[in-house]
PDB file of N, CA and C in Angstrom:
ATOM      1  N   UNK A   1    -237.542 135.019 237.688  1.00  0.00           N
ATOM      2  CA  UNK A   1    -237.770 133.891 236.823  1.00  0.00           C
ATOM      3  C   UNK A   1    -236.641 133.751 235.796  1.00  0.00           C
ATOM      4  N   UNK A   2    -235.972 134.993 235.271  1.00  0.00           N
ATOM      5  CA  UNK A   2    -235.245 134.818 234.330  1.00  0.00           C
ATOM      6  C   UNK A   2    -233.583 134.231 235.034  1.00  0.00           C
ATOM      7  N   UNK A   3    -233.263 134.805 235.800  1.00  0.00           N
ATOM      8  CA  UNK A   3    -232.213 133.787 236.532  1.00  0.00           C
ATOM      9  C   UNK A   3    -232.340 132.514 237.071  1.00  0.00           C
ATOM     10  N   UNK A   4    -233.567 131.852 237.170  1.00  0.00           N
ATOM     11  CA  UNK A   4    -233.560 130.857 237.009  1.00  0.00           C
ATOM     12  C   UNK A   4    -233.505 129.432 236.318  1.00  0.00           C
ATOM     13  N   UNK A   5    -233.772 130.272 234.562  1.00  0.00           N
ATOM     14  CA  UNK A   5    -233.312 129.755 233.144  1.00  0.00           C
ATOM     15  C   UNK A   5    -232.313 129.962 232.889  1.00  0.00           C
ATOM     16  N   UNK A   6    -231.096 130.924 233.422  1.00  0.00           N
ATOM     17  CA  UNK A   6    -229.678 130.919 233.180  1.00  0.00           C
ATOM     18  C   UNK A   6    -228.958 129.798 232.737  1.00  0.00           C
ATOM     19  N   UNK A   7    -228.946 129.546 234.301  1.00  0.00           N
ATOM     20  CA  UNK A   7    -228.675 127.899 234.306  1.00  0.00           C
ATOM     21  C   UNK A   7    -229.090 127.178 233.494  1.00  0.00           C
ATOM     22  N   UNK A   8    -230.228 126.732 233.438  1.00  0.00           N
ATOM     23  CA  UNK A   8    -230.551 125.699 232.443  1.00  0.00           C
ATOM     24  C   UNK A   8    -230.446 126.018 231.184  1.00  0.00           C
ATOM     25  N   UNK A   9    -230.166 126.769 230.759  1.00  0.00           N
ATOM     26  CA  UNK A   9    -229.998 127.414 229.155  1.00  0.00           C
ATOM     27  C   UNK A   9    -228.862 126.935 229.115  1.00  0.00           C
ATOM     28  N   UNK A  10    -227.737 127.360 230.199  1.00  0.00           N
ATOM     29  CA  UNK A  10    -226.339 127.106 229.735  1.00  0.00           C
ATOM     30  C   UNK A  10    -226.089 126.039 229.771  1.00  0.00           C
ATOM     31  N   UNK A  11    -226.786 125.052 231.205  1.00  0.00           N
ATOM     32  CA  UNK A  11    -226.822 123.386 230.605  1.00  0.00           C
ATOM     33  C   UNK A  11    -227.004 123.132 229.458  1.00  0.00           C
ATOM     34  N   UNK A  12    -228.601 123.377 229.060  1.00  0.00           N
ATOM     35  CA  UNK A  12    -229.002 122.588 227.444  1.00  0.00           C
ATOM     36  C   UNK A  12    -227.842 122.982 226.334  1.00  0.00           C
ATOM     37  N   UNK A  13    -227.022 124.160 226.501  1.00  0.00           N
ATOM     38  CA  UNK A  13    -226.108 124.533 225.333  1.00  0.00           C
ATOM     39  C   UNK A  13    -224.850 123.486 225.325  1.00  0.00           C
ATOM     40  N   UNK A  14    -224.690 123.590 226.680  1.00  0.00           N
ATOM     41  CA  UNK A  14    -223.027 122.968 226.614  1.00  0.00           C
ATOM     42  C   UNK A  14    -223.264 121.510 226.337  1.00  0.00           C
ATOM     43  N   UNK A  15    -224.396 120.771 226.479  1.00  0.00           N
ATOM     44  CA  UNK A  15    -224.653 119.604 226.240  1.00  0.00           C
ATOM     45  C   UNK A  15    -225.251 119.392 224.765  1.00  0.00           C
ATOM     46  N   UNK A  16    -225.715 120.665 223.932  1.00  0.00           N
ATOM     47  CA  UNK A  16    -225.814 120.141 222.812  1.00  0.00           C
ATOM     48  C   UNK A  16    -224.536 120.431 221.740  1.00  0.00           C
ATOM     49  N   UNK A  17    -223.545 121.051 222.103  1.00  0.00           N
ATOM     50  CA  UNK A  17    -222.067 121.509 221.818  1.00  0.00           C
ATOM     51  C   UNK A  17    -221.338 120.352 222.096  1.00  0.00           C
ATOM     52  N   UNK A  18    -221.674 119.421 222.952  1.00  0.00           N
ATOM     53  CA  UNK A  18    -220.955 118.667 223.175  1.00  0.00           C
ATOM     54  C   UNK A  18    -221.522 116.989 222.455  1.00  0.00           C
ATOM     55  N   UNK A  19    -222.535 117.273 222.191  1.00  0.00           N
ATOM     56  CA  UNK A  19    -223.194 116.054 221.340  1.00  0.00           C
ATOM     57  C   UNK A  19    -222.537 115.284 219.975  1.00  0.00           C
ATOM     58  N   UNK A  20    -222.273 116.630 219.291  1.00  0.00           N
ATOM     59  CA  UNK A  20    -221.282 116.152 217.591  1.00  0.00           C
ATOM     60  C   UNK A  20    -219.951 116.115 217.575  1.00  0.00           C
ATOM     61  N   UNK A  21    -219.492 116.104 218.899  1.00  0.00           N
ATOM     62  CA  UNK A  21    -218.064 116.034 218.895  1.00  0.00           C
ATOM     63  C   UNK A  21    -217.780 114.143 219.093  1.00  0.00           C
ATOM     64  N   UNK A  22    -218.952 113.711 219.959  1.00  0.00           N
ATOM     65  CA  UNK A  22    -218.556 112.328 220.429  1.00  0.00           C
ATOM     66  C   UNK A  22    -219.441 111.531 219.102  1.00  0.00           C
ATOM     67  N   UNK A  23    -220.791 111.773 218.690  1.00  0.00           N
ATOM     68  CA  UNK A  23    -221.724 110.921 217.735  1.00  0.00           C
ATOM     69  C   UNK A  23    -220.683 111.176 216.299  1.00  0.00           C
ATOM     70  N   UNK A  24    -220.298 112.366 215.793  1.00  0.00           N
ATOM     71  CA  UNK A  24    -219.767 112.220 214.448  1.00  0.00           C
ATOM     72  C   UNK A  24    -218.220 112.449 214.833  1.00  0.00           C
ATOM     73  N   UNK A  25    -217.584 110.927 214.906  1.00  0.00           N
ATOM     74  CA  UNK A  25    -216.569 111.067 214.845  1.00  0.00           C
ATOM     75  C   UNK A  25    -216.112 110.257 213.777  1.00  0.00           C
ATOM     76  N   UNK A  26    -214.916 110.832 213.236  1.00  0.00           N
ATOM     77  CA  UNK A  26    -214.178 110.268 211.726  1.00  0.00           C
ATOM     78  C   UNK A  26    -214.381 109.403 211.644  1.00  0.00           C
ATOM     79  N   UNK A  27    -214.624 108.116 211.106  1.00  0.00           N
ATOM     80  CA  UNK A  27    -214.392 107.058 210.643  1.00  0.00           C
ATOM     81  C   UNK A  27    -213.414 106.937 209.021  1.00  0.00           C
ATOM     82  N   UNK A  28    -212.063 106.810 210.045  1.00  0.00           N
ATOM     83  CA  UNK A  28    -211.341 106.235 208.624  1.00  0.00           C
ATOM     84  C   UNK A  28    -211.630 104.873 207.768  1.00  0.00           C
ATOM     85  N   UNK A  29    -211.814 104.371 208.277  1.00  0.00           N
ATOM     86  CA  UNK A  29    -211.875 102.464 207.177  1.00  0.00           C
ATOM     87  C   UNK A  29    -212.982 103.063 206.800  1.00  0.00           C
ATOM     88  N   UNK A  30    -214.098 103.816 206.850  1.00  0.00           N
ATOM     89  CA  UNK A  30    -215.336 104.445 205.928  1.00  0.00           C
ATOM     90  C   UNK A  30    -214.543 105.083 205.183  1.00  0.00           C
ATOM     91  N   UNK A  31    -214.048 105.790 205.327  1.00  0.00           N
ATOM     92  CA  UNK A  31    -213.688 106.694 204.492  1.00  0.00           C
ATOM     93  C   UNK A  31    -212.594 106.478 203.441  1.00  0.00           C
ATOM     94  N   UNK A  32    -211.697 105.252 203.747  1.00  0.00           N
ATOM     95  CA  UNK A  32    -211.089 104.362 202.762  1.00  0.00           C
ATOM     96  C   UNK A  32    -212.059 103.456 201.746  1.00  0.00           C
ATOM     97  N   UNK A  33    -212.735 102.974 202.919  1.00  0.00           N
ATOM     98  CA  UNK A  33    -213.610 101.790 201.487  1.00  0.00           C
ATOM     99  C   UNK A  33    -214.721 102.794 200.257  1.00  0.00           C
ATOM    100  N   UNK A  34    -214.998 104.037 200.863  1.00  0.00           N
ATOM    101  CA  UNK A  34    -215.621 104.534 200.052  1.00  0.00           C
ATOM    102  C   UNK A  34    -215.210 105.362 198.803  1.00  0.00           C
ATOM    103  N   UNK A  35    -213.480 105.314 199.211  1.00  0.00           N
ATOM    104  CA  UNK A  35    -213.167 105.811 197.737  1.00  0.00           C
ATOM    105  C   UNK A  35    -212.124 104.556 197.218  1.00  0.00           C
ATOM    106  N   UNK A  36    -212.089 103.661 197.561  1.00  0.00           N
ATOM    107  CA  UNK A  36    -211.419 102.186 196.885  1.00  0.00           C
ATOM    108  C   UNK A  36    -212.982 101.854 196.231  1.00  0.00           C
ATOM    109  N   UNK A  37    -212.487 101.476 195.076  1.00  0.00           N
ATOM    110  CA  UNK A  37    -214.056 100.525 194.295  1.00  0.00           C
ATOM    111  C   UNK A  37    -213.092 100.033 193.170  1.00  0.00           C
ATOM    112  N   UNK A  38    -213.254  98.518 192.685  1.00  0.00           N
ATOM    113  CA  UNK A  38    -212.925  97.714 192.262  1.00  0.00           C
ATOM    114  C   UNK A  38    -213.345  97.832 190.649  1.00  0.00           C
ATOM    115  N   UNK A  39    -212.250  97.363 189.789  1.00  0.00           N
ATOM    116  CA  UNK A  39    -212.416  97.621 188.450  1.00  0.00           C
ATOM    117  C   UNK A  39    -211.572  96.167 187.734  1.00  0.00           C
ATOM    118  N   UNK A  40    -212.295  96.021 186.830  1.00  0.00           N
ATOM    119  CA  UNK A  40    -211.603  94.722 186.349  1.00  0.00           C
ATOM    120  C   UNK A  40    -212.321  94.726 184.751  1.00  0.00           C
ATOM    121  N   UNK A  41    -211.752  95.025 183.820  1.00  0.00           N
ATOM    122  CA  UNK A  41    -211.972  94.638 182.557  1.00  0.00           C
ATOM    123  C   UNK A  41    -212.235  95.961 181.987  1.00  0.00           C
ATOM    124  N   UNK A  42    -214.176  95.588 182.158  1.00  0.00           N
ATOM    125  CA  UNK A  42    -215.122  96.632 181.183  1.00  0.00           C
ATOM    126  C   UNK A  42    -216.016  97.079 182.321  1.00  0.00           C
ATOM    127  N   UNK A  43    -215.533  96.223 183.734  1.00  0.00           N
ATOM    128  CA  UNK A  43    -216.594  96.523 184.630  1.00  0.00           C
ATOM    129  C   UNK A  43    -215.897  97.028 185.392  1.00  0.00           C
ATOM    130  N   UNK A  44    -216.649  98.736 186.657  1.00  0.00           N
ATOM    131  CA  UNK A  44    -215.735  99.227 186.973  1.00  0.00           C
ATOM    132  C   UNK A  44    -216.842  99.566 188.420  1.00  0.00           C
ATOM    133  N   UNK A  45    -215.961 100.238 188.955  1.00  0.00           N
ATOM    134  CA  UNK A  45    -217.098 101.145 190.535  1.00  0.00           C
ATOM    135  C   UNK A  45    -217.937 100.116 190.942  1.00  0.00           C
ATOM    136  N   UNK A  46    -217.414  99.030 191.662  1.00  0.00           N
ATOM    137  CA  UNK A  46    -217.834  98.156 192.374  1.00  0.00           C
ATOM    138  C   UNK A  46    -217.880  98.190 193.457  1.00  0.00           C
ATOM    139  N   UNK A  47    -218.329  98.797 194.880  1.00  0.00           N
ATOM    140  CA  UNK A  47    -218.988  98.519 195.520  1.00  0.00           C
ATOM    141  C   UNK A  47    -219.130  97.942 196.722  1.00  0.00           C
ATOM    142  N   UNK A  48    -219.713  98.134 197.712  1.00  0.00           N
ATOM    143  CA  UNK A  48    -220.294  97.543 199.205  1.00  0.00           C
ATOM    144  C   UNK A  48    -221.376  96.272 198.288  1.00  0.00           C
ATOM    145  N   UNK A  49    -221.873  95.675 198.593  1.00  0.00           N
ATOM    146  CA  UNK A  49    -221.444  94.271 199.361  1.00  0.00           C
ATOM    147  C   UNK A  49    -220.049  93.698 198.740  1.00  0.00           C
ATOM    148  N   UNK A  50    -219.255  94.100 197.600  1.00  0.00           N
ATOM    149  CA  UNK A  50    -218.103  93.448 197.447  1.00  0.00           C
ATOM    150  C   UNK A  50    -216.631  93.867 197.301  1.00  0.00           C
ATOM    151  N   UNK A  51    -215.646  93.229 197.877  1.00  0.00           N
ATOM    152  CA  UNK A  51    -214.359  93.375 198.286  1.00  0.00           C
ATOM    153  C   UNK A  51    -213.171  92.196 197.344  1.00  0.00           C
ATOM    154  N   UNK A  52    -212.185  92.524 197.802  1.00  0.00           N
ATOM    155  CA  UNK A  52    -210.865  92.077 196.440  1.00  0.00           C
ATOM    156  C   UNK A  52    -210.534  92.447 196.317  1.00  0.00           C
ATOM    157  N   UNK A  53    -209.090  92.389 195.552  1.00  0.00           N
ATOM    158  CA  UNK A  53    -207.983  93.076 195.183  1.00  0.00           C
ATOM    159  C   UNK A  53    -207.462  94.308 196.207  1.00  0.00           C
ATOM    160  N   UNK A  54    -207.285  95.616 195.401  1.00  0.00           N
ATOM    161  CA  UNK A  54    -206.817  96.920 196.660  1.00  0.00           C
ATOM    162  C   UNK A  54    -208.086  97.257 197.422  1.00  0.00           C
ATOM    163  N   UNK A  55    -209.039  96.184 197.476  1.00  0.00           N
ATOM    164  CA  UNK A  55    -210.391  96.456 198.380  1.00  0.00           C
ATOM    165  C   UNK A  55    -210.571  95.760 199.930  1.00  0.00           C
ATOM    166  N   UNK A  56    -210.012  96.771 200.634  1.00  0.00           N
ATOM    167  CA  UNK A  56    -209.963  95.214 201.849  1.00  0.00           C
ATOM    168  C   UNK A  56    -211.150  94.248 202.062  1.00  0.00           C
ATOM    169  N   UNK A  57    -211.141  93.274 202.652  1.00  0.00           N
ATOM    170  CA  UNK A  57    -212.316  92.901 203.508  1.00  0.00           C
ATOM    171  C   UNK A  57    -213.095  92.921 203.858  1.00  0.00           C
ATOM    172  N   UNK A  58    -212.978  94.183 205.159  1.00  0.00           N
ATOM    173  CA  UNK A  58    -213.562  94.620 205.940  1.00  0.00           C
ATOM    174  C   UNK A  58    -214.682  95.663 204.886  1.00  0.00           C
ATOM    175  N   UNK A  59    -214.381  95.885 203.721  1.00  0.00           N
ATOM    176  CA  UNK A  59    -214.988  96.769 203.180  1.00  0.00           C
ATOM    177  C   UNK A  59    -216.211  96.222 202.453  1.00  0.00           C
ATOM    178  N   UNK A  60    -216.465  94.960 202.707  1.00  0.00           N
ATOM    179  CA  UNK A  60    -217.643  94.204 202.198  1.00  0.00           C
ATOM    180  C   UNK A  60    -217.883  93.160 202.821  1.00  0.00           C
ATOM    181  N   UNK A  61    -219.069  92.267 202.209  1.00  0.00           N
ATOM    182  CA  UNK A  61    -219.502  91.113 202.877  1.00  0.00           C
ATOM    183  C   UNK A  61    -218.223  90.189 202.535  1.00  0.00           C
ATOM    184  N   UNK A  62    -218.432  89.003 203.588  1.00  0.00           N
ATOM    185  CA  UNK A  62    -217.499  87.910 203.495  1.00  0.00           C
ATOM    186  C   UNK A  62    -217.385  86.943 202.463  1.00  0.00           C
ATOM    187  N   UNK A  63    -218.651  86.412 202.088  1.00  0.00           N
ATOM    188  CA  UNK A  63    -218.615  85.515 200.896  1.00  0.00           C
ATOM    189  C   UNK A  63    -218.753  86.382 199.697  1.00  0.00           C
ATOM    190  N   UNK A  64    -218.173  87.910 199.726  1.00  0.00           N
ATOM    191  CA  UNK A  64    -218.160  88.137 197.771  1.00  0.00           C
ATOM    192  C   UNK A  64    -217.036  88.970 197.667  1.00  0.00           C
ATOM    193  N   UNK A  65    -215.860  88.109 197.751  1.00  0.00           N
ATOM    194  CA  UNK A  65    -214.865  88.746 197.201  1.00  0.00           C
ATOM    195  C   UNK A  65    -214.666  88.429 195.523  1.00  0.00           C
ATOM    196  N   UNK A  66    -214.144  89.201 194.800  1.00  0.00           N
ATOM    197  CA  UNK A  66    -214.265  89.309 193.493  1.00  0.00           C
ATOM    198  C   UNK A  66    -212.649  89.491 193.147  1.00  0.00           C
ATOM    199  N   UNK A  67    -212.803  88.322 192.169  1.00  0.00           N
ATOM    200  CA  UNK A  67    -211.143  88.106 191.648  1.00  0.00           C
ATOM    201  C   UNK A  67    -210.522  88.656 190.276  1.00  0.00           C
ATOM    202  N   UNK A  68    -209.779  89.407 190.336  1.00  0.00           N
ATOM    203  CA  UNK A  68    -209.704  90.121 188.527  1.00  0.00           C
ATOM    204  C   UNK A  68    -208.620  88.940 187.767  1.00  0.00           C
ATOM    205  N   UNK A  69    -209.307  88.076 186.873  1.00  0.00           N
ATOM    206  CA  UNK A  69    -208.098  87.303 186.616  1.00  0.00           C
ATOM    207  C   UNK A  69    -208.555  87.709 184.840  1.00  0.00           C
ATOM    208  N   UNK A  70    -207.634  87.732 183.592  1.00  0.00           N
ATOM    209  CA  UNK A  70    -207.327  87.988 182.953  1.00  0.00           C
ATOM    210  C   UNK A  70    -208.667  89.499 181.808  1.00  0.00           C
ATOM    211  N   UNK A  71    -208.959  90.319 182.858  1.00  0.00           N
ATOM    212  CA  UNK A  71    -209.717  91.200 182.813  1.00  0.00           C
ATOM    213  C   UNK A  71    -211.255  90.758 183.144  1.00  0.00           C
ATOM    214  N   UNK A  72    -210.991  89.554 183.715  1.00  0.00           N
ATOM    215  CA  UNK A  72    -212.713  89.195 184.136  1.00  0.00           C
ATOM    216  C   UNK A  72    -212.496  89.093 185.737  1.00  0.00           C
ATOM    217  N   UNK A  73    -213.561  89.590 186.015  1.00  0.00           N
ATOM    218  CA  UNK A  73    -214.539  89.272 187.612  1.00  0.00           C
ATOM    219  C   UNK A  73    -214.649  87.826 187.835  1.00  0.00           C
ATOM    220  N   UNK A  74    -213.877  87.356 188.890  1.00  0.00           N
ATOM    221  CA  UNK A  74    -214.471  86.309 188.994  1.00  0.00           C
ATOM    222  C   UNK A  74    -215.186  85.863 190.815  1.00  0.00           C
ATOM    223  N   UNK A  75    -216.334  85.317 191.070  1.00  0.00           N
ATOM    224  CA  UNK A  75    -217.266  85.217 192.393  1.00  0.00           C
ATOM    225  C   UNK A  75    -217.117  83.500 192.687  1.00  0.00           C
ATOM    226  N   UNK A  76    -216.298  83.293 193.776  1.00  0.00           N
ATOM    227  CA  UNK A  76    -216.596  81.950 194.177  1.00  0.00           C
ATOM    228  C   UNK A  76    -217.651  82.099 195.318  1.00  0.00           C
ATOM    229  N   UNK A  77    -218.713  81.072 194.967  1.00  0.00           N
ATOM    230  CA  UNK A  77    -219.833  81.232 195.762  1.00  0.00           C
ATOM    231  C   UNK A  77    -219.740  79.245 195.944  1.00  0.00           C
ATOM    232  N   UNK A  78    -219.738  78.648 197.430  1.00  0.00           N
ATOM    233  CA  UNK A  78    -220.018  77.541 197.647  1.00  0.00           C
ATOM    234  C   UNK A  78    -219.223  76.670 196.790  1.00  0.00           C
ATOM    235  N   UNK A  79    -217.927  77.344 196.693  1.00  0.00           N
ATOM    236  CA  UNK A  79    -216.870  76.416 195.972  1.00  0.00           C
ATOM    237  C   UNK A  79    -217.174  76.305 194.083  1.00  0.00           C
ATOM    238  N   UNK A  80    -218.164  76.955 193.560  1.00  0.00           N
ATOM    239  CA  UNK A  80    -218.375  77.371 192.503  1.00  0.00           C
ATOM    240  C   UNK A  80    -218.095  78.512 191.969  1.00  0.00           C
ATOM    241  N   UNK A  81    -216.930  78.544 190.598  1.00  0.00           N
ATOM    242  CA  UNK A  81    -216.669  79.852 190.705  1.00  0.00           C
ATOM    243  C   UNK A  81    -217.428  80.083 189.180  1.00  0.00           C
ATOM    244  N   UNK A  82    -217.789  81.573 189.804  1.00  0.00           N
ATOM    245  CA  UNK A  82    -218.669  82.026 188.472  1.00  0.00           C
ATOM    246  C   UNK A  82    -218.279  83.545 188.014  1.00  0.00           C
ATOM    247  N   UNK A  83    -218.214  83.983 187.048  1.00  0.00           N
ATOM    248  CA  UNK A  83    -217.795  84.627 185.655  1.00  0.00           C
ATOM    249  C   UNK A  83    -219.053  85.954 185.642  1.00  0.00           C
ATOM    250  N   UNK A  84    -218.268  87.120 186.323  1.00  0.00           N
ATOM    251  CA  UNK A  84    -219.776  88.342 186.063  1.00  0.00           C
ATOM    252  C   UNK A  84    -219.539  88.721 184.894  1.00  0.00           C
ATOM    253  N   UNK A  85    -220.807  88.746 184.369  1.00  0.00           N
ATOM    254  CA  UNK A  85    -220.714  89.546 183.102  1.00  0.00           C
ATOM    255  C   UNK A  85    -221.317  90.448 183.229  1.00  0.00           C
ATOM    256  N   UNK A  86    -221.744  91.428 184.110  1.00  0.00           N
ATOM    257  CA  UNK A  86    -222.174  92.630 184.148  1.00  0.00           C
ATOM    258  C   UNK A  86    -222.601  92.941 185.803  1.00  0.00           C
ATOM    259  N   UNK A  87    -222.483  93.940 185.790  1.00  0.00           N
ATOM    260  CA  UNK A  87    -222.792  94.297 186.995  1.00  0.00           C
ATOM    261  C   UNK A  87    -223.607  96.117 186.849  1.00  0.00           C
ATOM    262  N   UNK A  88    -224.682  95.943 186.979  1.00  0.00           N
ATOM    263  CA  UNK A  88    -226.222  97.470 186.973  1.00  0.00           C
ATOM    264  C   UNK A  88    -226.039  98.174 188.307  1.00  0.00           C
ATOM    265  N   UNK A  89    -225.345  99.409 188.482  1.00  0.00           N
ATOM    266  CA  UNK A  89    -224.996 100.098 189.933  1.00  0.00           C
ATOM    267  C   UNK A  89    -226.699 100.591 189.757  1.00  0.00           C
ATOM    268  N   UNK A  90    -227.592 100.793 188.712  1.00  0.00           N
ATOM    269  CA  UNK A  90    -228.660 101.167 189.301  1.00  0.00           C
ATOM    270  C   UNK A  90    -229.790 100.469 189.419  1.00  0.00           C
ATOM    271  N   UNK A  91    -229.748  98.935 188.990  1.00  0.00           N
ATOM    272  CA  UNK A  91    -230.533  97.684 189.694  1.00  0.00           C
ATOM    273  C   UNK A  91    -230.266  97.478 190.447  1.00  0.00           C
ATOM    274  N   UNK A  92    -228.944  97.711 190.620  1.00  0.00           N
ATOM    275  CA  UNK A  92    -228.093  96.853 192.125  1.00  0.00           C
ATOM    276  C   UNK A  92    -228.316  95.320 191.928  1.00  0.00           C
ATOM    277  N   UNK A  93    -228.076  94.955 190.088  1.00  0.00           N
ATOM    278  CA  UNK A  93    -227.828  93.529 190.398  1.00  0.00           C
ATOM    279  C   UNK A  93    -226.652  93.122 189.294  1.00  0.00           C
ATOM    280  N   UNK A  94    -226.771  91.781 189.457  1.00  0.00           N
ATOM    281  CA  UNK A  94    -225.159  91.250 189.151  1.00  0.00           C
ATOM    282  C   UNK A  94    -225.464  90.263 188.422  1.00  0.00           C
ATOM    283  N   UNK A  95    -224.854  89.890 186.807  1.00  0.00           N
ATOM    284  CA  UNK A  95    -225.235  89.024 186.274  1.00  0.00           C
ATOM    285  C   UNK A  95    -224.030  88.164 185.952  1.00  0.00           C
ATOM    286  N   UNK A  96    -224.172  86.542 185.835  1.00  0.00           N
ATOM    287  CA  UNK A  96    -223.422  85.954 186.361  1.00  0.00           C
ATOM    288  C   UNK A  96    -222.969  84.673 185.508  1.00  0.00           C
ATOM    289  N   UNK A  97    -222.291  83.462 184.782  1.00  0.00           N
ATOM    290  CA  UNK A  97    -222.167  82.536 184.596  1.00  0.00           C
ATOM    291  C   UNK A  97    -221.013  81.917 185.015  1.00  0.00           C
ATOM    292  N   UNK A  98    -221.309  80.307 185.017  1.00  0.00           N
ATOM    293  CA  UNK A  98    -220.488  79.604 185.854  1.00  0.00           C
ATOM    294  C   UNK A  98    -219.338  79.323 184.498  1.00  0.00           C
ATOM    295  N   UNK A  99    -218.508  79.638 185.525  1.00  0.00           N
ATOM    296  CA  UNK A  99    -216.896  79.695 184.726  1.00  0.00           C
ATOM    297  C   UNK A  99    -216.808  77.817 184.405  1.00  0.00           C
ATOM    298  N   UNK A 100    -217.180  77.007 185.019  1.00  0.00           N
ATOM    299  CA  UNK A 100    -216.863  75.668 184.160  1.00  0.00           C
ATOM    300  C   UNK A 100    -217.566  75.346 183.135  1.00  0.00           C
ATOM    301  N   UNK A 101    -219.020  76.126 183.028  1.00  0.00           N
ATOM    302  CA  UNK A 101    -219.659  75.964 181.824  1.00  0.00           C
ATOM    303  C   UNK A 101    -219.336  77.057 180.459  1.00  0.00           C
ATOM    304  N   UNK A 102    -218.357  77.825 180.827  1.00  0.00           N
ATOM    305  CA  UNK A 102    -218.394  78.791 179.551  1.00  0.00           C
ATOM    306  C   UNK A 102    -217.933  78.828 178.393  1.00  0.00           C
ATOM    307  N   UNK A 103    -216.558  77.687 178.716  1.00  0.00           N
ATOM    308  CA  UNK A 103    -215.592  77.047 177.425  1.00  0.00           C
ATOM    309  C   UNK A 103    -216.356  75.610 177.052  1.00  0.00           C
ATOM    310  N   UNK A 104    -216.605  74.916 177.744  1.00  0.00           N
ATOM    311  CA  UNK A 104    -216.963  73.313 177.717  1.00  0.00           C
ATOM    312  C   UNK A 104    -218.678  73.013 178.929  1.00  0.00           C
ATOM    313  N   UNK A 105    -219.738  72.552 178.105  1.00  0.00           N
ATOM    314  CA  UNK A 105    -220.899  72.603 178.323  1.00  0.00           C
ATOM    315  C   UNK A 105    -221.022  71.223 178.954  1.00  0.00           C
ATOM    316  N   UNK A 106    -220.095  70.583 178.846  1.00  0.00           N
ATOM    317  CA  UNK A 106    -220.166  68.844 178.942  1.00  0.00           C
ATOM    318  C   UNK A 106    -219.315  68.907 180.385  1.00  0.00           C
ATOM    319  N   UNK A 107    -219.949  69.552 181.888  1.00  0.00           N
ATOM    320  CA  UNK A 107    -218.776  69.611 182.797  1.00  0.00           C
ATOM    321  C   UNK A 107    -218.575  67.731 183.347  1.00  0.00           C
ATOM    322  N   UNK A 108    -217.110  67.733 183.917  1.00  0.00           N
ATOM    323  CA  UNK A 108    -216.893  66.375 184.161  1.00  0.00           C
ATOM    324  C   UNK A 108    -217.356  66.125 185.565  1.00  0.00           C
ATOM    325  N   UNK A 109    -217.385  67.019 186.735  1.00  0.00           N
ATOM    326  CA  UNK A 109    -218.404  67.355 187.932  1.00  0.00           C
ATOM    327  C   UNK A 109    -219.702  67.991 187.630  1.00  0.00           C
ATOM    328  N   UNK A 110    -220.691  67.245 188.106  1.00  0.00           N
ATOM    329  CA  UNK A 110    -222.236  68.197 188.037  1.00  0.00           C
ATOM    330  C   UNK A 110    -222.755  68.649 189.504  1.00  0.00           C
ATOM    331  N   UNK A 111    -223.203  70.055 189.441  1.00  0.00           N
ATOM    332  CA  UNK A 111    -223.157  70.103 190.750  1.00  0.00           C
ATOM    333  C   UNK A 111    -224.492  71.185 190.845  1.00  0.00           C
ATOM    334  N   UNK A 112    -225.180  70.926 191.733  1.00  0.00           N
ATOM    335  CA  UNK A 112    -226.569  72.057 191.199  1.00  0.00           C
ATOM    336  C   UNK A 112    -226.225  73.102 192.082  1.00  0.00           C
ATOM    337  N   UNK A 113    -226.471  74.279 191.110  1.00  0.00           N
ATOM    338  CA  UNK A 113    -226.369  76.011 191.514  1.00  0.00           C
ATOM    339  C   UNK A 113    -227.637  75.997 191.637  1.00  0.00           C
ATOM    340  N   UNK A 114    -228.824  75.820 191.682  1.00  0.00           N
ATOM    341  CA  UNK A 114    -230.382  76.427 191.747  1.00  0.00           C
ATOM    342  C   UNK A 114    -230.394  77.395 192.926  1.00  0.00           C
TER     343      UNK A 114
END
């Protein structure tokens, strides 16, 4: 009986030896986007869903790239660009105003964000 588990012992081994070589293999672009995170002002360690600047692309969703223009975040969403003013890594949320309303309240386009 026991030479007849030989075999199959040494099957089940070489096949579970051979399992983490093919399932965990490196992933570099993981391993880039996870130490690139985006900083702009006062706000810093930004994050999967968003990409910009030395953050590629590929390293977030498509519609939230985030623009650092004179130490502010800025999110064009639907051709509206809006102004983060904070961003909670432990809400996981993002707070936001629209950059045409922040200097001048009287915009000369009205356009509904709801």
């Amino acid at each position: 009986m026991g030479a007849k588990l030989l075999p199959l012992t040494l099957t089940i081994s070489l096949v579970l030896l051979a399992i983490p070589s093919c399932v965990c293999q490196y992933d570099q672009q993981y391993e880039a986007c996870s130490q690139t995170l985006l900083q702009c002002g006062n706000i810093s360690e930004i994050g999967y869903p968003f990409w910009g600047g030395t953050r590629n692309a590929s390293c977030g969703y498509p519609g939230f790239e985030l623009n650092c223009q004179n130490d502010i975040f800025r999110l064009n969403i639907s051709s509206t660009v809006y102004r983060v003013l904070d961003v909670n890594n432990a809400t996981q949320t993002l707070r936001v105003a629209r950059n045409d309303l922040w200097d001048d309240t009287c915009p000369r386009v009205f356009t509904n964000t709801s």
